[in-house]
C-alpha atoms as a PDB file:
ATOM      1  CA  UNK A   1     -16.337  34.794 -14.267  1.00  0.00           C
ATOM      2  CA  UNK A   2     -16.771  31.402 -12.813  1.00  0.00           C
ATOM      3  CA  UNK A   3     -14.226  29.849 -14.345  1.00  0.00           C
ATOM      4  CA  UNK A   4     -11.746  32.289 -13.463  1.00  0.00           C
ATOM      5  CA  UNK A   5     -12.874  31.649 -10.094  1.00  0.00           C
ATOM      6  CA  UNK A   6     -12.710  27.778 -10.142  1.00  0.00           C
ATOM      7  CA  UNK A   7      -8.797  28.632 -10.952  1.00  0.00           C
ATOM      8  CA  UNK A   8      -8.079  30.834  -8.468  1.00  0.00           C
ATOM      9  CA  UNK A   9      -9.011  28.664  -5.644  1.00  0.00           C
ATOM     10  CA  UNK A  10      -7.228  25.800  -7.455  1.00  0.00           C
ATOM     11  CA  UNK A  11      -4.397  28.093  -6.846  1.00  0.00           C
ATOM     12  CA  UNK A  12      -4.912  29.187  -3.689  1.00  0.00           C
ATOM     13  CA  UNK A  13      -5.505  25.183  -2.597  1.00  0.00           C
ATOM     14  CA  UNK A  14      -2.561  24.336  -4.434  1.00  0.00           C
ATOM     15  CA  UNK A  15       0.207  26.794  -2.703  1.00  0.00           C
ATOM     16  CA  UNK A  16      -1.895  25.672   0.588  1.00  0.00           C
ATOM     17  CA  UNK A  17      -0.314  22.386   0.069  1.00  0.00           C
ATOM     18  CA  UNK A  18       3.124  23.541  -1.040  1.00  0.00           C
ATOM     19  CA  UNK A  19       3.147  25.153   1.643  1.00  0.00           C
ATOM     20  CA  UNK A  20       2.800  22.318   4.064  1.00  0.00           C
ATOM     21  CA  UNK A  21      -0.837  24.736   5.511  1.00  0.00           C
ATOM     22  CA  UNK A  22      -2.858  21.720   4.358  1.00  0.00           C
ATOM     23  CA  UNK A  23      -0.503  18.607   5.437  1.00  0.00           C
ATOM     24  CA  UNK A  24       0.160  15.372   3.246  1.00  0.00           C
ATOM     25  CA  UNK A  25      -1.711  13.225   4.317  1.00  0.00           C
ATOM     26  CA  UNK A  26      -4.475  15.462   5.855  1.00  0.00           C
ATOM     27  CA  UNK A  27      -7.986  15.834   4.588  1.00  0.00           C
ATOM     28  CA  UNK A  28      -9.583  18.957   2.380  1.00  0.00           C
ATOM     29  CA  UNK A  29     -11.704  21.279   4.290  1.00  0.00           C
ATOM     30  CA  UNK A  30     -15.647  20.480   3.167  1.00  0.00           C
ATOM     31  CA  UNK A  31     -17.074  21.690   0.314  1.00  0.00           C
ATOM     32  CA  UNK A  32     -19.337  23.762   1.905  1.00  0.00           C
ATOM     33  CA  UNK A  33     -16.605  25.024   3.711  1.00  0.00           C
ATOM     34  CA  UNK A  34     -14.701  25.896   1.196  1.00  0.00           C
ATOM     35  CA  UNK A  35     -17.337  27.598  -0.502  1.00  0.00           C
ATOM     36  CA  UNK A  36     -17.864  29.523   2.426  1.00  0.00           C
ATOM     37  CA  UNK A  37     -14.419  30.638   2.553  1.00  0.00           C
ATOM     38  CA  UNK A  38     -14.419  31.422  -0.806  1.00  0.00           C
ATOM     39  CA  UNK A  39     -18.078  33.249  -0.850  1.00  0.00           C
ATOM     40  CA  UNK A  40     -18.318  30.932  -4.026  1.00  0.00           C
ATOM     41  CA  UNK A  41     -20.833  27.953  -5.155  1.00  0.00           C
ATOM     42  CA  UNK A  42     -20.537  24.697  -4.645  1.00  0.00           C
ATOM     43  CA  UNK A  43     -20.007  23.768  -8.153  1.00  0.00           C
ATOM     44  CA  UNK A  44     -17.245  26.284  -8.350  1.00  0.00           C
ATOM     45  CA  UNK A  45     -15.231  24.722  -5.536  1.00  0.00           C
ATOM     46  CA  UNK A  46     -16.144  20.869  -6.810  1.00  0.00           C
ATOM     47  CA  UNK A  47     -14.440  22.490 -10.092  1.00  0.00           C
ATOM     48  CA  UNK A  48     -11.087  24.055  -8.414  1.00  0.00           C
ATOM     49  CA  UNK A  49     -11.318  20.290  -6.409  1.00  0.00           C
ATOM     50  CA  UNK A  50     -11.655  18.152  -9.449  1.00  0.00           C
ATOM     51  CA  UNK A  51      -8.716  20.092 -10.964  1.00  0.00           C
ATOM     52  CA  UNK A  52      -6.528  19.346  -8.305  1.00  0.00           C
ATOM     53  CA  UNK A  53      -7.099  15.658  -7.907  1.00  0.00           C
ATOM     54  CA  UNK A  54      -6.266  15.448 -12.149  1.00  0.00           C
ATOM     55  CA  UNK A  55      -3.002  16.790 -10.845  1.00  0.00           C
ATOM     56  CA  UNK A  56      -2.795  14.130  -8.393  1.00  0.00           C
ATOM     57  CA  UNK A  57      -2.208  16.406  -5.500  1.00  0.00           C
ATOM     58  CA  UNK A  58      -5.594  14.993  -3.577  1.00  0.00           C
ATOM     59  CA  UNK A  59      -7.135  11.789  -3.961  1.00  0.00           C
ATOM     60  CA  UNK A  60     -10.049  11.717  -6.020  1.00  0.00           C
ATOM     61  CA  UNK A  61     -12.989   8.735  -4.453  1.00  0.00           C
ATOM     62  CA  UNK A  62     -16.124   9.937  -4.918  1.00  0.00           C
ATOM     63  CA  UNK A  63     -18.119   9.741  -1.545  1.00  0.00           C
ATOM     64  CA  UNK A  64     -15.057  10.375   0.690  1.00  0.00           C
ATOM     65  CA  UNK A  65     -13.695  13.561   1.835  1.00  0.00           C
ATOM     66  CA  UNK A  66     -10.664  14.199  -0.211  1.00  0.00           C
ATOM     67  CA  UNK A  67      -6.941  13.669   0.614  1.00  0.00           C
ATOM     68  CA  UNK A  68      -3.964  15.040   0.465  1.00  0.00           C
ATOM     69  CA  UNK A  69      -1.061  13.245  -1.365  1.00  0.00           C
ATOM     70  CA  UNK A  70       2.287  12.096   0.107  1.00  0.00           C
ATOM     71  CA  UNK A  71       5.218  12.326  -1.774  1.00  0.00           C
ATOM     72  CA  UNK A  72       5.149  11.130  -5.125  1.00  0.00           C
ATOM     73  CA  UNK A  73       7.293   7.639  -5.763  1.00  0.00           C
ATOM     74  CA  UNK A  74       8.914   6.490  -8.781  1.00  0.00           C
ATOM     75  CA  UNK A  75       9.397   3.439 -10.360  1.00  0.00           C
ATOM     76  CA  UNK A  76      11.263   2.635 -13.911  1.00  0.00           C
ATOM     77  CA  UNK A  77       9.252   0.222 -16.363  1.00  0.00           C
ATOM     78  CA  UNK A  78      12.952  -0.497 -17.604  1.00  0.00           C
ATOM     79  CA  UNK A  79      12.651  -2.526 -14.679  1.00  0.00           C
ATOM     80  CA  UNK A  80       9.781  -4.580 -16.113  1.00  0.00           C
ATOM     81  CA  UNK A  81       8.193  -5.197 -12.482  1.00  0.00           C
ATOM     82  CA  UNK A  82       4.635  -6.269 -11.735  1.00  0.00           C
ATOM     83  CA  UNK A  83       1.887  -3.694 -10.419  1.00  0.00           C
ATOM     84  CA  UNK A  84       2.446  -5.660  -7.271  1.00  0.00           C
ATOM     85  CA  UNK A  85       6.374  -5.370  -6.804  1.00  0.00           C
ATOM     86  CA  UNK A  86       6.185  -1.805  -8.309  1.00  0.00           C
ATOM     87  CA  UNK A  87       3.333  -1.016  -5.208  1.00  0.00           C
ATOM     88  CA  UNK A  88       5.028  -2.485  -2.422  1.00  0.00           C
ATOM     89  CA  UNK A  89       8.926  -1.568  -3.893  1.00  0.00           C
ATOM     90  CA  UNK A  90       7.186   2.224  -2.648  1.00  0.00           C
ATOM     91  CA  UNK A  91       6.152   1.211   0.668  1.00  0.00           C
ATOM     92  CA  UNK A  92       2.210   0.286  -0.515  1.00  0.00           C
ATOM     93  CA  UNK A  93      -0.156  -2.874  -0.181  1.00  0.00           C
ATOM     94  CA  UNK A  94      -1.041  -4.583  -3.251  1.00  0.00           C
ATOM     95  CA  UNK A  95      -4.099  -6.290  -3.443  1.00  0.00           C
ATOM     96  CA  UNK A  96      -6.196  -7.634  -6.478  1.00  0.00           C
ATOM     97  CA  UNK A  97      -9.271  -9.504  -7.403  1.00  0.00           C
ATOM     98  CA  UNK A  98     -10.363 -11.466 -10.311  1.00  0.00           C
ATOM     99  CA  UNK A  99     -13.957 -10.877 -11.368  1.00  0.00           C
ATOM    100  CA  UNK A 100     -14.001 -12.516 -14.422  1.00  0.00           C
ATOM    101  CA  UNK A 101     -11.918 -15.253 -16.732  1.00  0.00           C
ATOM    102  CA  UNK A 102     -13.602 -16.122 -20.006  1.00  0.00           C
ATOM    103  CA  UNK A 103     -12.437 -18.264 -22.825  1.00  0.00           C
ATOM    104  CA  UNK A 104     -13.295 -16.434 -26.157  1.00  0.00           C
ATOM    105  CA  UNK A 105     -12.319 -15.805 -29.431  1.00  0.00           C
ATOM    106  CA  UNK A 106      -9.621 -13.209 -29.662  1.00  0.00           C
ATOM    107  CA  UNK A 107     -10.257  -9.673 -31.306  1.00  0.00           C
ATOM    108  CA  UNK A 108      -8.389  -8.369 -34.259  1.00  0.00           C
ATOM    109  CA  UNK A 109      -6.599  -5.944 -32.252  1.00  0.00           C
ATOM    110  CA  UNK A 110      -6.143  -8.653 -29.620  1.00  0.00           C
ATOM    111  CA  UNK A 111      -4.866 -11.451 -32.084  1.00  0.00           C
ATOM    112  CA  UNK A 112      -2.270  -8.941 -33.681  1.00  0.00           C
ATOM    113  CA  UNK A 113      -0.920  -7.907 -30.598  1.00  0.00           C
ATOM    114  CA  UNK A 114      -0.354 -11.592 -29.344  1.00  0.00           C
ATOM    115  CA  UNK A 115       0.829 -12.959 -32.730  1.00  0.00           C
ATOM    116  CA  UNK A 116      -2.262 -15.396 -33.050  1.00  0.00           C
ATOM    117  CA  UNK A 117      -4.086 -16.410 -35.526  1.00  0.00           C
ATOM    118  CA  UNK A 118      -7.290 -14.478 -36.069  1.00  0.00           C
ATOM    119  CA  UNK A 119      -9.967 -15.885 -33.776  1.00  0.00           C
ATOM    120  CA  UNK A 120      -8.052 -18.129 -32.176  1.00  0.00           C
ATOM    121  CA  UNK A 121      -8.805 -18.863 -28.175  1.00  0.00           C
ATOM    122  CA  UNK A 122      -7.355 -16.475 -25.495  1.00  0.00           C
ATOM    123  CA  UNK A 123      -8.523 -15.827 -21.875  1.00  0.00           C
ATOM    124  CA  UNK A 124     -10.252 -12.520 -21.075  1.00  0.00           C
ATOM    125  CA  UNK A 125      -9.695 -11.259 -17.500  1.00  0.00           C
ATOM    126  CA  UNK A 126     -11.349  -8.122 -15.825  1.00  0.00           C
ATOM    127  CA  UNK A 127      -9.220  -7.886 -12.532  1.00  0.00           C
ATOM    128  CA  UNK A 128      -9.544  -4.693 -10.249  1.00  0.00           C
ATOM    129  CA  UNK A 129      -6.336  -3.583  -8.381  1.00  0.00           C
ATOM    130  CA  UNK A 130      -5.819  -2.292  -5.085  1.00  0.00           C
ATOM    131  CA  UNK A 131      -3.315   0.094  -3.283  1.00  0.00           C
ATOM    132  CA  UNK A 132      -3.835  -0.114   0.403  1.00  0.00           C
ATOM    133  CA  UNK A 133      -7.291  -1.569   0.037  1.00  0.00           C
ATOM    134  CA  UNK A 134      -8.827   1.258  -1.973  1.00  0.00           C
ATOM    135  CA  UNK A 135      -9.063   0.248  -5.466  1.00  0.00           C
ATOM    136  CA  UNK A 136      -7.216   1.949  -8.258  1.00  0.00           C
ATOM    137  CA  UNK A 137      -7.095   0.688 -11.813  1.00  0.00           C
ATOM    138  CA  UNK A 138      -9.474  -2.033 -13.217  1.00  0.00           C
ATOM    139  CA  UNK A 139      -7.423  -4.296 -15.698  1.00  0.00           C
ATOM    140  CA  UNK A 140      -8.423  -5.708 -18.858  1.00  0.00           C
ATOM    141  CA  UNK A 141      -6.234  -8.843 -20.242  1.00  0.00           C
ATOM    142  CA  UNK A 142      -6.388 -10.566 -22.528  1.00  0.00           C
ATOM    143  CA  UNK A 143      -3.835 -13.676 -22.004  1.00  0.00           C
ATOM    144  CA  UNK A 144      -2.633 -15.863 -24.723  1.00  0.00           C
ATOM    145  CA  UNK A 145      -4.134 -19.351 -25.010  1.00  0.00           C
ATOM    146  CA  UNK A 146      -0.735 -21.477 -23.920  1.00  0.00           C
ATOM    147  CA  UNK A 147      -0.697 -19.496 -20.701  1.00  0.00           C
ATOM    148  CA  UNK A 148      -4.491 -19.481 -20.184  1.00  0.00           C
ATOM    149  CA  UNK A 149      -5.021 -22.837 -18.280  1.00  0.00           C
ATOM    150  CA  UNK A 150      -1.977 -21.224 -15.164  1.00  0.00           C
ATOM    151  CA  UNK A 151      -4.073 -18.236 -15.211  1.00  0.00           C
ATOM    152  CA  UNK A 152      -7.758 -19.833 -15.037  1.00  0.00           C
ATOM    153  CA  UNK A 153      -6.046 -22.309 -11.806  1.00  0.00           C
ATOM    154  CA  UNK A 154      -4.467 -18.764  -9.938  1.00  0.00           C
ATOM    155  CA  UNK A 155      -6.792 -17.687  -6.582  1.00  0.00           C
ATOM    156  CA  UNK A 156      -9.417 -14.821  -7.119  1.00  0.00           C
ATOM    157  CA  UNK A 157      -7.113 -12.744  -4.705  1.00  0.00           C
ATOM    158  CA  UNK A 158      -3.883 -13.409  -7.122  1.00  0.00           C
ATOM    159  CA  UNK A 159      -1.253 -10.872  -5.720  1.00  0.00           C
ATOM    160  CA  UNK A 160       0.581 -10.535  -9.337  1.00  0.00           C
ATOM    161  CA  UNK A 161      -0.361 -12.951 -12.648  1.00  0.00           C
ATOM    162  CA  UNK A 162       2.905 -12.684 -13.429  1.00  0.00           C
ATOM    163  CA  UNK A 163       4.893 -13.384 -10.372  1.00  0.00           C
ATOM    164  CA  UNK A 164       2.611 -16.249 -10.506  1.00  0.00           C
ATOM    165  CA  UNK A 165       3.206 -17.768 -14.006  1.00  0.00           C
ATOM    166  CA  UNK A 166       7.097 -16.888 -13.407  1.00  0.00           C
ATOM    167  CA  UNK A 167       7.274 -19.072  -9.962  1.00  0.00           C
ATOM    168  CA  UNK A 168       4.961 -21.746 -11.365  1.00  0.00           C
ATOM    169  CA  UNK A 169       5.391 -22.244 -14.983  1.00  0.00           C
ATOM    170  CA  UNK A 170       8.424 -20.793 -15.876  1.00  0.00           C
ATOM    171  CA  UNK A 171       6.901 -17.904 -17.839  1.00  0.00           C
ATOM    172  CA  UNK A 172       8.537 -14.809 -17.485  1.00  0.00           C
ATOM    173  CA  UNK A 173       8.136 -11.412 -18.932  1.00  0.00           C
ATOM    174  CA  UNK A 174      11.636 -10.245 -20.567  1.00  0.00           C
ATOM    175  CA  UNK A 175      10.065  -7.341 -23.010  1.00  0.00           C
ATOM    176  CA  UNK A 176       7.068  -4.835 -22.444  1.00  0.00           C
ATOM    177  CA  UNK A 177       5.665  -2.089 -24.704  1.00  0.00           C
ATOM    178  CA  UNK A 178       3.351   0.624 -22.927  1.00  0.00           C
ATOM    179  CA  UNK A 179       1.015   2.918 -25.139  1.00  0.00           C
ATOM    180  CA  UNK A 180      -0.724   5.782 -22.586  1.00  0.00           C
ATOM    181  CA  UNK A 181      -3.526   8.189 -22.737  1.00  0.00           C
ATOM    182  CA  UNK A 182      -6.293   9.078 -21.260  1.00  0.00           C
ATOM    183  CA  UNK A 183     -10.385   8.777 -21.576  1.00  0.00           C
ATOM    184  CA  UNK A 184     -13.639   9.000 -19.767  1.00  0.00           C
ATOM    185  CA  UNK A 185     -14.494   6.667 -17.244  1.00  0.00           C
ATOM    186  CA  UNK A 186     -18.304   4.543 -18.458  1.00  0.00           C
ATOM    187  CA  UNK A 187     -20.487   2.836 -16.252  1.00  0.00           C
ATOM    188  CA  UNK A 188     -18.327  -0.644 -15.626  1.00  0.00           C
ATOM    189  CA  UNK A 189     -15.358   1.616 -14.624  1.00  0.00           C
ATOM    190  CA  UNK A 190     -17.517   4.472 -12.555  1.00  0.00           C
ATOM    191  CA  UNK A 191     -18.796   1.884 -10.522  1.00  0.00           C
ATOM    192  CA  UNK A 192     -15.340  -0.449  -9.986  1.00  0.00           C
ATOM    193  CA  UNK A 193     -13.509   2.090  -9.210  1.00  0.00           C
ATOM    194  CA  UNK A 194     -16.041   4.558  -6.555  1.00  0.00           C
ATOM    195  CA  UNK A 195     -15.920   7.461  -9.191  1.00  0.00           C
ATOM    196  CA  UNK A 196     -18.670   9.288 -11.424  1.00  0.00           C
ATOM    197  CA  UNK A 197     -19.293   8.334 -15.081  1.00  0.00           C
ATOM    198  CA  UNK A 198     -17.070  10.470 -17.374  1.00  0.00           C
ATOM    199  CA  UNK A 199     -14.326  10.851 -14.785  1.00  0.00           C
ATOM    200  CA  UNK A 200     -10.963  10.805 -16.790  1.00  0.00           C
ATOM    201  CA  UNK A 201      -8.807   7.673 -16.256  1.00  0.00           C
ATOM    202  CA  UNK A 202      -5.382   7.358 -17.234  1.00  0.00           C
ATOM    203  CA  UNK A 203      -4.938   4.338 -19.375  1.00  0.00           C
ATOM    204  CA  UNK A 204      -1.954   2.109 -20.103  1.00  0.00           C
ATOM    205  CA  UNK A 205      -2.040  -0.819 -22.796  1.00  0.00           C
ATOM    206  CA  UNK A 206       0.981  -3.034 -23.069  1.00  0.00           C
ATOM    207  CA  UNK A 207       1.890  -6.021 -24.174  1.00  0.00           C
ATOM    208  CA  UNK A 208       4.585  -8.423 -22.221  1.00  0.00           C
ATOM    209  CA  UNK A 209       6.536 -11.134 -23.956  1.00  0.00           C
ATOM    210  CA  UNK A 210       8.880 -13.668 -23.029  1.00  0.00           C
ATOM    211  CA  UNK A 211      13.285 -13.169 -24.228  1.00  0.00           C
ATOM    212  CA  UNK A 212      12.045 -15.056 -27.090  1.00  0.00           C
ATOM    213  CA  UNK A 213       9.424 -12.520 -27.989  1.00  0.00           C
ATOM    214  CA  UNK A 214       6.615 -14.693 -27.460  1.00  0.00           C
ATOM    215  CA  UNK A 215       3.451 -12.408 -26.302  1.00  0.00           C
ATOM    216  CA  UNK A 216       2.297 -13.055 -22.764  1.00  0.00           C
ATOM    217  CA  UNK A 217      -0.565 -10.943 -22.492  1.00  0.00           C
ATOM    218  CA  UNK A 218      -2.447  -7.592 -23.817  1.00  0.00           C
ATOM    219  CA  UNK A 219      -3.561  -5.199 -21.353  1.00  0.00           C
ATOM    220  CA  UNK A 220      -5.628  -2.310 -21.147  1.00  0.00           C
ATOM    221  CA  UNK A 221      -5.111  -0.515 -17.492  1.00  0.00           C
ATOM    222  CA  UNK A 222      -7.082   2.122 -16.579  1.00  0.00           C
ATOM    223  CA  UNK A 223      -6.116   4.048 -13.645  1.00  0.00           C
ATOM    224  CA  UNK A 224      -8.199   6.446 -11.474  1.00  0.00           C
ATOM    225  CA  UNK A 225      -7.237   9.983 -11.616  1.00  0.00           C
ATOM    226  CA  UNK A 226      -4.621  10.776  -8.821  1.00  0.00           C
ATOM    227  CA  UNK A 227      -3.337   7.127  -7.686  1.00  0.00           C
ATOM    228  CA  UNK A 228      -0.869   7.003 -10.288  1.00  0.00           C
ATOM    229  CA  UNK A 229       1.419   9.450 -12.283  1.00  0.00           C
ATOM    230  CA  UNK A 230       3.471   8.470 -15.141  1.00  0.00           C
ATOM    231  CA  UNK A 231       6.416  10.812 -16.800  1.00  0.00           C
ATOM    232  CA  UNK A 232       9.114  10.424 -19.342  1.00  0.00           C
ATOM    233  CA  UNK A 233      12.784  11.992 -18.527  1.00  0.00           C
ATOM    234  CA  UNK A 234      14.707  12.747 -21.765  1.00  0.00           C
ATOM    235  CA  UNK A 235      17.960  11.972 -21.873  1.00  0.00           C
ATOM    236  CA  UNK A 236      21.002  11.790 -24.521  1.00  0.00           C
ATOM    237  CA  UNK A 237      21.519   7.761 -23.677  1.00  0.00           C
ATOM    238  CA  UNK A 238      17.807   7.122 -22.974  1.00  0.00           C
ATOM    239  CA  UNK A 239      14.455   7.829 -22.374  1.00  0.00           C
ATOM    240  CA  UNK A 240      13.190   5.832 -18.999  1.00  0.00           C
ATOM    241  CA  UNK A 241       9.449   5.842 -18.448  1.00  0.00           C
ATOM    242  CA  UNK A 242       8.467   6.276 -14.922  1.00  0.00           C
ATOM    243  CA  UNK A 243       5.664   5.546 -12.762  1.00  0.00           C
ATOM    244  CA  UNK A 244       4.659   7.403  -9.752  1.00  0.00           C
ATOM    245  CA  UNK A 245       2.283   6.754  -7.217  1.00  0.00           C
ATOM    246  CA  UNK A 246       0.315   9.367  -5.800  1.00  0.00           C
ATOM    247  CA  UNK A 247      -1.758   8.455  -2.510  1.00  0.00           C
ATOM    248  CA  UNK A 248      -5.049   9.375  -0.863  1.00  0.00           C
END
């Protein structure tokens, strides 16, 4: 019965926002309100609520009273643009901060992915990414050895790594491949990104190489649920992937 419930008052919610009754940009009634409302438990509503913000029609920050969502955006990754010119390309504020560069042998996975050698020397960067000050993906990099020393000298508040390394070494990204899917937040990423243990994230791995097809970096992105939104459109000529944002 409760689960029938929970989905039901997703529903409800979710027409309530179509409908322009709860505004973009506007904040959820309480959960105890909406339990009232709803002569239903509090659990029940944090369900129909959870199941809204893996839509990405409210933002998701555990602590905060939700949000609606303005408009989704969408960017192409045919375009090949940075996190940072994709964010502020829709009208958002980019920010980022390192919180860890270390040297290290690179993993198997890591090493065939950047065309090394097995266990040779790359740079491992956890970086946390902002969209308007709240933060929403922490980044995991690792960054081929010949680029490593650019990286290591960048600020801790580094707008984009690869703006960077394209306006001060010459290094620029020509070809990207993105693998997505999704998994459950643990402790590191809970606690980055303001969100309980388990939470789903949206991941994106990809690797960037220069025209000559010389790997760049290796990423592993994970986003919080509701920031961003990725889809495919099928075509006859093509298949673009897209990236949307979706706001608090």
């Amino acid at each position: 019965m409760g689960t029938v419930r929970y989905l039901e008052i997703a529903a409800a919610l979710r027409g309530s926002i179509a409908s322009g009754e709860l505004p973009v940009g506007g904040q959820l009634p309480s959960e105890s309100d909406l339990a009232a409302r709803w002569s239903a438990s509090r659990g029940t509503v944090r369900q129909a609520v959870a199941t809204l913000a893996s839509e990405g029609l409210i933002g998701s920050r555990q602590g905060a009273r939700r949000i609606v969502l303005r408009h989704e955006r969408r960017h192409s990754f045919g375009e090949l643009n940075s996190f940072a010119q994709w964010a502020e390309g829709v009208g958002h504020e980019a920010g980022s901060r390192f919180l860890s560069r270390v040297r290290r042998p690179a993993t198997a996975e890591e090493a065939d992915r950047l065309h090394l050698a097995p266990g040779t020397g790359i740079l491992a960067v956890l970086r946390l990414r902002l969209l308007d000050g709240e933060p929403v993906m922490v980044e995991r990099t690792a960054y081929a050895d010949w680029v490593a020393v650019a990286v290591e000298a960048m600020p801790a508040d580094c707008r984009s790594v690869m703006d960077a390394l394209a306006e001060g070494s010459g290094v620029v990204a020509h070809y990207g491949e993105h693998l997505i899917d999704a998994l459950a937040a643990g402790s590191e990423d809970a606690r980055l990104l303001g969100i309980r243990r388990g939470s789903p994230l949206l991941r994106q791995r990809h690797v960037s190489a220069t025209a000559a097809a010389r790997p760049i970096e290796w990423s592993d992105d994970r986003y919080r649920a509701g920031s961003v939104t990725f889809s495919v459109s099928n075509s006859a000529v093509a298949t673009p992937l897209e990236r949307r944002a979706g706001d608090r």
